[in-house]
Structures are given as C-alpha cells and as structure tokens.
N, C-alpha and C. Protein backbone atom coordinates (compact mmCIF):
# COMPACT_ATOMS: atom_id res chain seq x y z
N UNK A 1 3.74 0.54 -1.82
CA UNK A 1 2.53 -0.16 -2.17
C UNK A 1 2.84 -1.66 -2.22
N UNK A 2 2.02 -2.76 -1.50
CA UNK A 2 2.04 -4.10 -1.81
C UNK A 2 0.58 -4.59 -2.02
N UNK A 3 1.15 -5.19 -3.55
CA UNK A 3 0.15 -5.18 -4.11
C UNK A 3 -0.75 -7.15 -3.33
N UNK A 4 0.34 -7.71 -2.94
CA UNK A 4 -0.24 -8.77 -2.02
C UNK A 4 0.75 -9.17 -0.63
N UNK A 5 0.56 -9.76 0.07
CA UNK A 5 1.83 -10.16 1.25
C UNK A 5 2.18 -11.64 1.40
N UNK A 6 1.14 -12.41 1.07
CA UNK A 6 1.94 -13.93 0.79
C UNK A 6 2.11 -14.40 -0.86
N UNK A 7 3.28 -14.51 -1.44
CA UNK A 7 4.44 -13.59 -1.40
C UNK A 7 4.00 -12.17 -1.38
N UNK A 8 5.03 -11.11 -0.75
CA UNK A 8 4.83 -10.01 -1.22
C UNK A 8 5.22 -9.74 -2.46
N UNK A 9 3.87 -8.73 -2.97
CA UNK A 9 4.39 -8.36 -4.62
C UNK A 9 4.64 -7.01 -4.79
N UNK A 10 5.08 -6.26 -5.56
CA UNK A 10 5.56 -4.63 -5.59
C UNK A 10 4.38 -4.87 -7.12
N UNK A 11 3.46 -3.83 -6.73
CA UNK A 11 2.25 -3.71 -8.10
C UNK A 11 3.45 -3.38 -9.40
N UNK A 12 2.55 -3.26 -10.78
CA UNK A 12 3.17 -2.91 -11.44
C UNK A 12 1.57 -2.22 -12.27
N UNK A 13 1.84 -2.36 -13.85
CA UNK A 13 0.18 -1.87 -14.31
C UNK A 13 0.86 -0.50 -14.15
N UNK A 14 -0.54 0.58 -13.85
CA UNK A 14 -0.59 1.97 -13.74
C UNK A 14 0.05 2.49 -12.02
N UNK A 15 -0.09 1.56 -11.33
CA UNK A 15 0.22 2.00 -9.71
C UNK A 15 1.11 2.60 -9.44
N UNK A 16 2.77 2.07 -10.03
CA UNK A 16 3.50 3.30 -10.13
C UNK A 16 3.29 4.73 -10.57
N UNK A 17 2.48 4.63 -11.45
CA UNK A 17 2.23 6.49 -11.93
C UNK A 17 1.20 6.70 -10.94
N UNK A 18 0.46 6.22 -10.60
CA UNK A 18 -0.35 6.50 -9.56
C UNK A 18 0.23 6.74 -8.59
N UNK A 19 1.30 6.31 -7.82
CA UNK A 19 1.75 6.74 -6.59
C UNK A 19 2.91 8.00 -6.88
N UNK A 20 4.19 7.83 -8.12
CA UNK A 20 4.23 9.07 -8.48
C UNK A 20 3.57 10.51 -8.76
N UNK A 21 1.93 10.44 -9.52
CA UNK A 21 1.48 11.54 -9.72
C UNK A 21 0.90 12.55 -8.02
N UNK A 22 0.88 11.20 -7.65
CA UNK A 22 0.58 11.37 -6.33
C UNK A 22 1.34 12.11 -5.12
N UNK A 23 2.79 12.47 -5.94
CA UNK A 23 4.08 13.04 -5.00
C UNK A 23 4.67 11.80 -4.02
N UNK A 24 4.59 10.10 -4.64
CA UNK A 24 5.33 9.53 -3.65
C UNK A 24 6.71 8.90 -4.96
N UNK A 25 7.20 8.10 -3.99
CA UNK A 25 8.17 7.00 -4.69
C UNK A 25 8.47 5.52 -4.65
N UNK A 26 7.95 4.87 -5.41
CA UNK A 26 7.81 3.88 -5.84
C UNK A 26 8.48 2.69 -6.79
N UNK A 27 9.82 2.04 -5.79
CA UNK A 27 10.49 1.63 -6.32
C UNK A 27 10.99 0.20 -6.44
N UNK A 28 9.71 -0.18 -6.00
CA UNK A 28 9.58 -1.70 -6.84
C UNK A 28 9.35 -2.19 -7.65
N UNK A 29 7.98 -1.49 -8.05
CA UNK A 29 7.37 -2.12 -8.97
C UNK A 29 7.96 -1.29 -10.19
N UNK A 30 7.05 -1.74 -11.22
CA UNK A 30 7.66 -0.74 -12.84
C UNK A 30 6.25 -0.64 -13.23
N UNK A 31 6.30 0.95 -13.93
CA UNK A 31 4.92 0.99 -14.40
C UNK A 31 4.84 0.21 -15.85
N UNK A 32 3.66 0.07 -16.25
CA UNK A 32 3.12 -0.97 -17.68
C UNK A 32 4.04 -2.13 -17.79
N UNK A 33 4.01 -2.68 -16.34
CA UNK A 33 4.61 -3.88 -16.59
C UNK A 33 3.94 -4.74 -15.54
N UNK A 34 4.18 -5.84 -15.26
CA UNK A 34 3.67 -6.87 -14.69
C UNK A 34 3.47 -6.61 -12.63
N UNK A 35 3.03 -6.93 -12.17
CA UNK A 35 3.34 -7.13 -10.59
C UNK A 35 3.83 -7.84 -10.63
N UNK A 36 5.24 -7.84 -9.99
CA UNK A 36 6.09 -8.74 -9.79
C UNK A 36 6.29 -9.15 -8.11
N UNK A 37 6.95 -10.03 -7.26
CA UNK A 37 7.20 -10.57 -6.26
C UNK A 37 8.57 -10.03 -5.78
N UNK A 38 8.56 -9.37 -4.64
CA UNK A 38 9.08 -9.22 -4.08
C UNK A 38 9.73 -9.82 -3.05
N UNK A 39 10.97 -9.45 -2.26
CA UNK A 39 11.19 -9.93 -1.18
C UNK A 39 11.65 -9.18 0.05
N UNK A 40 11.92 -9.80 1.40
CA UNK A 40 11.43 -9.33 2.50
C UNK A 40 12.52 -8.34 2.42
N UNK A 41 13.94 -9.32 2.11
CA UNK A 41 15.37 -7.97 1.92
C UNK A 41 15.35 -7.02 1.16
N UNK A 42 14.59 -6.85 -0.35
CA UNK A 42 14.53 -5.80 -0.62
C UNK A 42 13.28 -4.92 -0.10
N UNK A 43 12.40 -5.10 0.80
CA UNK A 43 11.82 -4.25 1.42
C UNK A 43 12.25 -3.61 2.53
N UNK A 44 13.13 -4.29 3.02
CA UNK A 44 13.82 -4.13 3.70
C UNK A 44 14.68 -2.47 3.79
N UNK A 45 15.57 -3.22 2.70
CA UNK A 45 16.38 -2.09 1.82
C UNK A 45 15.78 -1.00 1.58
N UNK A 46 14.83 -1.07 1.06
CA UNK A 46 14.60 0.67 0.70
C UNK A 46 13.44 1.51 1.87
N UNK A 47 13.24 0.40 2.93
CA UNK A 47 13.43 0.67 4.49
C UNK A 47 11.57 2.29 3.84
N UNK A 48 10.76 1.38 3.74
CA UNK A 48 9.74 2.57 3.38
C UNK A 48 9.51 3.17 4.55
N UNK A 49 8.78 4.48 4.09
CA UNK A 49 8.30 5.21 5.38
C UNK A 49 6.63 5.02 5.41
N UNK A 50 6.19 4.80 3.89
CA UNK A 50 4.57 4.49 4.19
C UNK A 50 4.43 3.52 3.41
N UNK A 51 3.76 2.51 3.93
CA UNK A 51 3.25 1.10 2.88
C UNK A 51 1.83 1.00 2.79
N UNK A 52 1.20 1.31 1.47
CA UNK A 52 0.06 1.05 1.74
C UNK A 52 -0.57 -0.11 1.46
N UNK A 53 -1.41 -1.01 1.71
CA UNK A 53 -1.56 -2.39 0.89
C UNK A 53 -2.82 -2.13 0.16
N UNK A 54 -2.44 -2.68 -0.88
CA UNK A 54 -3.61 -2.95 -1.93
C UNK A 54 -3.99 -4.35 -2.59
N UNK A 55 -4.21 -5.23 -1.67
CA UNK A 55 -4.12 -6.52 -2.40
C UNK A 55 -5.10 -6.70 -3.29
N UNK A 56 -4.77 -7.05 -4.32
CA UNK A 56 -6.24 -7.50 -5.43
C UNK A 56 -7.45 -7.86 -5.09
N UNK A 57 -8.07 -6.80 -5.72
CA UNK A 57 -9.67 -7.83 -5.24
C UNK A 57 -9.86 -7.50 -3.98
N UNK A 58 -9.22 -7.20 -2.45
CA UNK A 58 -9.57 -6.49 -1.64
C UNK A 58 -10.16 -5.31 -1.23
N UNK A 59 -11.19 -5.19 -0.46
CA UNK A 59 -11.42 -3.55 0.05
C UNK A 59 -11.06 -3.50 1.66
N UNK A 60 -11.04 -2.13 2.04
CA UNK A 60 -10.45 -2.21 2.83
C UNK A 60 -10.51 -3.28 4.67
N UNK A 61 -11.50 -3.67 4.73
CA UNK A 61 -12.39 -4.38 5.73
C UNK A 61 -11.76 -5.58 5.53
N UNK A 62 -11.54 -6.33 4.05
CA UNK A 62 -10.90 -7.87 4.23
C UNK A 62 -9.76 -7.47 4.07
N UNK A 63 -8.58 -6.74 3.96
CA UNK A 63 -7.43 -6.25 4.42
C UNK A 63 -7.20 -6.59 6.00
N UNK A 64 -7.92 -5.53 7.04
CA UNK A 64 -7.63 -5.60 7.96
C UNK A 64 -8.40 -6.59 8.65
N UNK A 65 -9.05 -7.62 8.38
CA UNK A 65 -9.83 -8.95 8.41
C UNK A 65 -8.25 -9.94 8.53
N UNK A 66 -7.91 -9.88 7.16
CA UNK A 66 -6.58 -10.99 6.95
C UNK A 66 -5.64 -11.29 7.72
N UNK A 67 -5.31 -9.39 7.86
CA UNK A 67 -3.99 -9.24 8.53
C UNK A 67 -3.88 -10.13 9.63
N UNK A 68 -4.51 -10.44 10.18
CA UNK A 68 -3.68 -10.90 12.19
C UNK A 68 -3.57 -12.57 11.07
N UNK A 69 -3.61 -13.18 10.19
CA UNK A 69 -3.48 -14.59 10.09
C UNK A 69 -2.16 -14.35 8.56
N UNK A 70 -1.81 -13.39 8.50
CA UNK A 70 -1.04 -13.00 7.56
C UNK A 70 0.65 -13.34 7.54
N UNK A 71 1.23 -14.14 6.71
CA UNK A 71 2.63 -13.79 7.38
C UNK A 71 3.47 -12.99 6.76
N UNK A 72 3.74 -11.98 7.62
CA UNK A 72 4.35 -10.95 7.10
C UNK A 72 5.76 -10.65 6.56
N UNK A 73 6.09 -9.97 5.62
CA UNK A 73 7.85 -10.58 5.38
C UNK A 73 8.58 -10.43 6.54
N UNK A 74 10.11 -10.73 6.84
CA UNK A 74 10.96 -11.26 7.78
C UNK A 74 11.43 -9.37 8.12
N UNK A 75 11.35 -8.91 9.45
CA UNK A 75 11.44 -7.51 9.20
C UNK A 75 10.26 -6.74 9.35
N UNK A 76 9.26 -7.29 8.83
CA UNK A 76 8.02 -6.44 8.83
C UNK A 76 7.84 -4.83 9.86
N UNK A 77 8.15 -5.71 11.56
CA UNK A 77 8.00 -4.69 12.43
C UNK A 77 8.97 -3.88 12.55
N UNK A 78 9.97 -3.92 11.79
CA UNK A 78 11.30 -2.88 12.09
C UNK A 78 11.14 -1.95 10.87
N UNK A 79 10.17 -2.26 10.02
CA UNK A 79 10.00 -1.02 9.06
C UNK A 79 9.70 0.41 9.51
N UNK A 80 10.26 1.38 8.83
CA UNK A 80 9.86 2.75 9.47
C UNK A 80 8.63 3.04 9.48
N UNK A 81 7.88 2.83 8.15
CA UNK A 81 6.23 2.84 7.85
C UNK A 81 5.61 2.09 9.48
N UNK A 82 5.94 0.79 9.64
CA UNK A 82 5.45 0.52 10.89
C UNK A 82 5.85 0.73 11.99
N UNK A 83 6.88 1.26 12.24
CA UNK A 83 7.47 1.74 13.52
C UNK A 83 6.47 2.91 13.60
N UNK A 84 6.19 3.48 12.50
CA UNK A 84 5.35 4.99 12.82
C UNK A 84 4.20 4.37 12.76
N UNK A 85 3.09 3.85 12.51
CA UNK A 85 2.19 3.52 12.37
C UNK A 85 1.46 4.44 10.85
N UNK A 86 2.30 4.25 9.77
CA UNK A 86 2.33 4.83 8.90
C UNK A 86 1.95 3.48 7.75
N UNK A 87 1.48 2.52 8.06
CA UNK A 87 0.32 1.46 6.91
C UNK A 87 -0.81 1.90 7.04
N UNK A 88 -1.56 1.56 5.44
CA UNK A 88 -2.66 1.94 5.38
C UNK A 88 -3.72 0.45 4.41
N UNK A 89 -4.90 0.73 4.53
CA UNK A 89 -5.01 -0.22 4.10
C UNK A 89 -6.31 0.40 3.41
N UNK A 90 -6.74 0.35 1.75
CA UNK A 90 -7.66 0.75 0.85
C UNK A 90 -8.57 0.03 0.27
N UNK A 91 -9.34 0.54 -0.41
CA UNK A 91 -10.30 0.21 -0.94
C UNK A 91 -9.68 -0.47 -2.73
N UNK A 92 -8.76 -1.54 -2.62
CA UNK A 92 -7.82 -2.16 -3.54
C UNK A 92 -8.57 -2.10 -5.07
N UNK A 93 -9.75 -2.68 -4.80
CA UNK A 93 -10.64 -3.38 -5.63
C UNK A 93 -11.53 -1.96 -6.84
N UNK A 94 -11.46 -0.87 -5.99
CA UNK A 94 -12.13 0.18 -6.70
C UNK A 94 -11.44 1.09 -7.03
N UNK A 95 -10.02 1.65 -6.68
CA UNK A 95 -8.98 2.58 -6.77
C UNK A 95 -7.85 2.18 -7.57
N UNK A 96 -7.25 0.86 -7.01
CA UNK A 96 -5.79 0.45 -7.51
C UNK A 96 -5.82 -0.84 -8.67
N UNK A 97 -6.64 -1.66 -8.54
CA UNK A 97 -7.31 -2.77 -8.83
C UNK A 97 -7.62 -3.07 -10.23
N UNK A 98 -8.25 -2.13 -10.85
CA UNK A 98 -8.63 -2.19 -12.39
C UNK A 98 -8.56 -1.16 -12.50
N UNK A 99 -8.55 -0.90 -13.89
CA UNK A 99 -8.32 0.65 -14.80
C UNK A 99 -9.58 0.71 -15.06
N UNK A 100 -9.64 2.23 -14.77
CA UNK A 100 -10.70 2.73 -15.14
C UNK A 100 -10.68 4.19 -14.43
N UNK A 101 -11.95 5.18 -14.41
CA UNK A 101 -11.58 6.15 -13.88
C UNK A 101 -11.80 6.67 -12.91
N UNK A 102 -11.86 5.46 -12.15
CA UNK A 102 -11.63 5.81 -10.43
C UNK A 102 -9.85 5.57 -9.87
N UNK A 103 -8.84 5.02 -11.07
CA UNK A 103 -7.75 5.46 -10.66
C UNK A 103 -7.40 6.98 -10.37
N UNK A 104 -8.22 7.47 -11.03
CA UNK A 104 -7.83 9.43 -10.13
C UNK A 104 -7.93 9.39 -8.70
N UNK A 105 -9.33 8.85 -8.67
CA UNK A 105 -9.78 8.73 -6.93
C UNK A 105 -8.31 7.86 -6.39
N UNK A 106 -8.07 6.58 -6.98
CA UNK A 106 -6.88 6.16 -6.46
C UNK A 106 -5.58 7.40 -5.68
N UNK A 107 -5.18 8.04 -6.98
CA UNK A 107 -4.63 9.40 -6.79
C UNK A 107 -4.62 10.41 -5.96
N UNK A 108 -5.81 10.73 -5.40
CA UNK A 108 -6.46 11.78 -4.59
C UNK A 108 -5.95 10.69 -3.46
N UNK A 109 -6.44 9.84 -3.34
CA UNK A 109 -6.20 9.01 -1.74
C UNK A 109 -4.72 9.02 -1.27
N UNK A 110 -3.96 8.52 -2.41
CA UNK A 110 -2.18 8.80 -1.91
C UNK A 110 -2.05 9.68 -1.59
N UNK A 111 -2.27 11.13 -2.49
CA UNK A 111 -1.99 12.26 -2.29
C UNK A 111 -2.12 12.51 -0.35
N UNK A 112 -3.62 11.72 -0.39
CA UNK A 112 -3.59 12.39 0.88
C UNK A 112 -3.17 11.67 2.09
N UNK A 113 -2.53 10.66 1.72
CA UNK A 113 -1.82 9.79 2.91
C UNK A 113 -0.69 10.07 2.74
N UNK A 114 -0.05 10.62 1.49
CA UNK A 114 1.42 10.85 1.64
C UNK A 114 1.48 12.17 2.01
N UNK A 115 0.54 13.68 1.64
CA UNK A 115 1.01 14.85 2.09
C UNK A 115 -0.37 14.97 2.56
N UNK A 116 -0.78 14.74 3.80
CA UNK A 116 -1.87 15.13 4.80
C UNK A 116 -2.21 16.56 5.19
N UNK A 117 -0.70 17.39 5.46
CA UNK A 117 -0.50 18.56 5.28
C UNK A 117 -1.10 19.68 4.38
N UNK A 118 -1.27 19.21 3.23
CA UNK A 118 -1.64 19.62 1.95
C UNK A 118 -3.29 19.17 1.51
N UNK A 119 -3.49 18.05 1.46
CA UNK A 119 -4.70 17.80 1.61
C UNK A 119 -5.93 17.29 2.42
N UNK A 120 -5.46 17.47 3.52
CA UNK A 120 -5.79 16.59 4.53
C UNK A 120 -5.71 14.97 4.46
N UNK A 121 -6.15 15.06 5.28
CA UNK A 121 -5.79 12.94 5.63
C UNK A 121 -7.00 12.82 4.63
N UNK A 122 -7.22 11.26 4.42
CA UNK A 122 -8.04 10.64 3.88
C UNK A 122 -8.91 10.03 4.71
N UNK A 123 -10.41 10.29 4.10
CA UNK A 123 -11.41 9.92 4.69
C UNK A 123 -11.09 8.81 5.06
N UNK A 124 -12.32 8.15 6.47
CA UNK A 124 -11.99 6.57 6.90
C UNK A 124 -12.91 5.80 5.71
N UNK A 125 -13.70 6.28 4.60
CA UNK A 125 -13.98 5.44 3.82
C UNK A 125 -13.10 5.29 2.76
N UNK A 126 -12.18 6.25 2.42
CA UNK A 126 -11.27 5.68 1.51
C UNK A 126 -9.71 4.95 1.82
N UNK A 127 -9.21 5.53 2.96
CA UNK A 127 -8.12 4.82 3.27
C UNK A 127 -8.37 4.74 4.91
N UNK A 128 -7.49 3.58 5.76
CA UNK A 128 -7.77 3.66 7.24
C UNK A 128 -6.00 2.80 7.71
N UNK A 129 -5.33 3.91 8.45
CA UNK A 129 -4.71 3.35 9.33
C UNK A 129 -4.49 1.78 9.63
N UNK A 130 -3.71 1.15 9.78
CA UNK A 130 -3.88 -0.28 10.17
C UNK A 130 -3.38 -0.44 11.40
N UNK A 131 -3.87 -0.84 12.47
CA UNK A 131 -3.51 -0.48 14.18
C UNK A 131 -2.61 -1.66 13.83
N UNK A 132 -2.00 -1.67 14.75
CA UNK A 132 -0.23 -1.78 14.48
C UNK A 132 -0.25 -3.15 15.41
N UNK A 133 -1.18 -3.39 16.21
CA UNK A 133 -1.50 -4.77 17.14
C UNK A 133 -2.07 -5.94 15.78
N UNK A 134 -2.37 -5.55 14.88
CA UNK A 134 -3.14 -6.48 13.20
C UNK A 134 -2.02 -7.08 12.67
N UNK A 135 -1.12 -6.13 12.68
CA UNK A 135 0.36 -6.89 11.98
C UNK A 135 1.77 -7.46 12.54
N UNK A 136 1.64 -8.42 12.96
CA UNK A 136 2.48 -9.33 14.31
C UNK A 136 2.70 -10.06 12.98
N UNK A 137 4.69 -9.65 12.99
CA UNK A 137 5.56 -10.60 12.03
C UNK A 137 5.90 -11.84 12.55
C-alpha cells in the first residue's frame, strides 16, 4: 500500500490491519501510528508483488489521472507488482482514507485483489488495474 508517491509514504492509522485482516503483508507502515515516508530502496527491498495506491483524499479516477505526471520512486518498473501488472488503484478517500465503517468495505476490496481465487476480483468500481503504459519511472 502507498499511501502517497511524491514522497512515497507506507500508510500507517488502521491500513496495516486492514491489509493484514485482509490475508496480505504489510511491512512498512505500522498500525496506530503515523504514515510515514518511505523510500525508493526500501521498496525496493521488500521487492512487493501487489502495490495498491491509496493516496489521501483520492478516488480512483484522480489516481490514474496523476499517474502519467507522477514521479515514481527510482526502480518503480522493475517491481514485481509492476512487472505483473499487479497495481491497483482505489477508491482512497471512502475505504482507506478515514475511519469509519466503510474500512470493512476497505477489507473486502484487498481481500479481493490479493486472493481473487477466493473471492473473485474486485469490481471496476471498487478497485481497477493501473495499465502499466500510466506509470513510466
């Protein structure tokens, strides 16, 4: 999860338990603690297989709006998440964004971008693919 990309930040708040309850792993950020800033080497490092972005205050449309004017950390395209075309980009502002109790819905959406298998994919109104031509590092 990045919770923004200029700097990138690893969320903090509830998002970690959210992406844990969710069956993923999440090891940037810390839950009930701050979003903190990340960097490109440690994204690097733990080399994700799915990134989803949730920038504040975003839904999913000014996500993939931003992206092509975005600069992305150093690495970006050699990530496995993007080598597969495995980014996603959400509805930030109503799911991940503030507490309240559409963080379940938050929940349900990972669930289904991380085990598709299991719950099927996620609708194109709650999460959408990010075509892989949007994010030029």
């Amino acid at each position: 999860m990045l919770e923004w990309l200029e700097p990138p930040f690893a969320p903090g708040h509830w998002v970690p338990e959210q992406v844990e309850i969710a069956g993923g792993d999440h090891a940037l950020g810390k839950a009930g603690q701050r979003s903190v800033t990340t960097t490109a080497e440690e994204i690097r490092a733990y080399a994700p297989e799915v990134i989803v972005l949730i920038p504040c205050g975003y839904y999913k449309e000014d996500i993939l709006r931003q992206l092509p004017f975005a600069r992305l950390p150093e690495g970006w395209n050699d990530l496995p998440a993007v080598e597969n075309g495995a980014v996603w980009a959400t509805d930030a502002t109503s799911y991940f964004s503030r507490p309240g109790p559409r963080v379940v819905d938050g929940i349900e959406i990972l669930a289904r971008i991380l085990h598709p298998e299991v719950f099927d994919s996620p609708e194109d109104s709650q999460a959408v693919r990010v075509p892989t031509d949007l994010m030029k590092s």
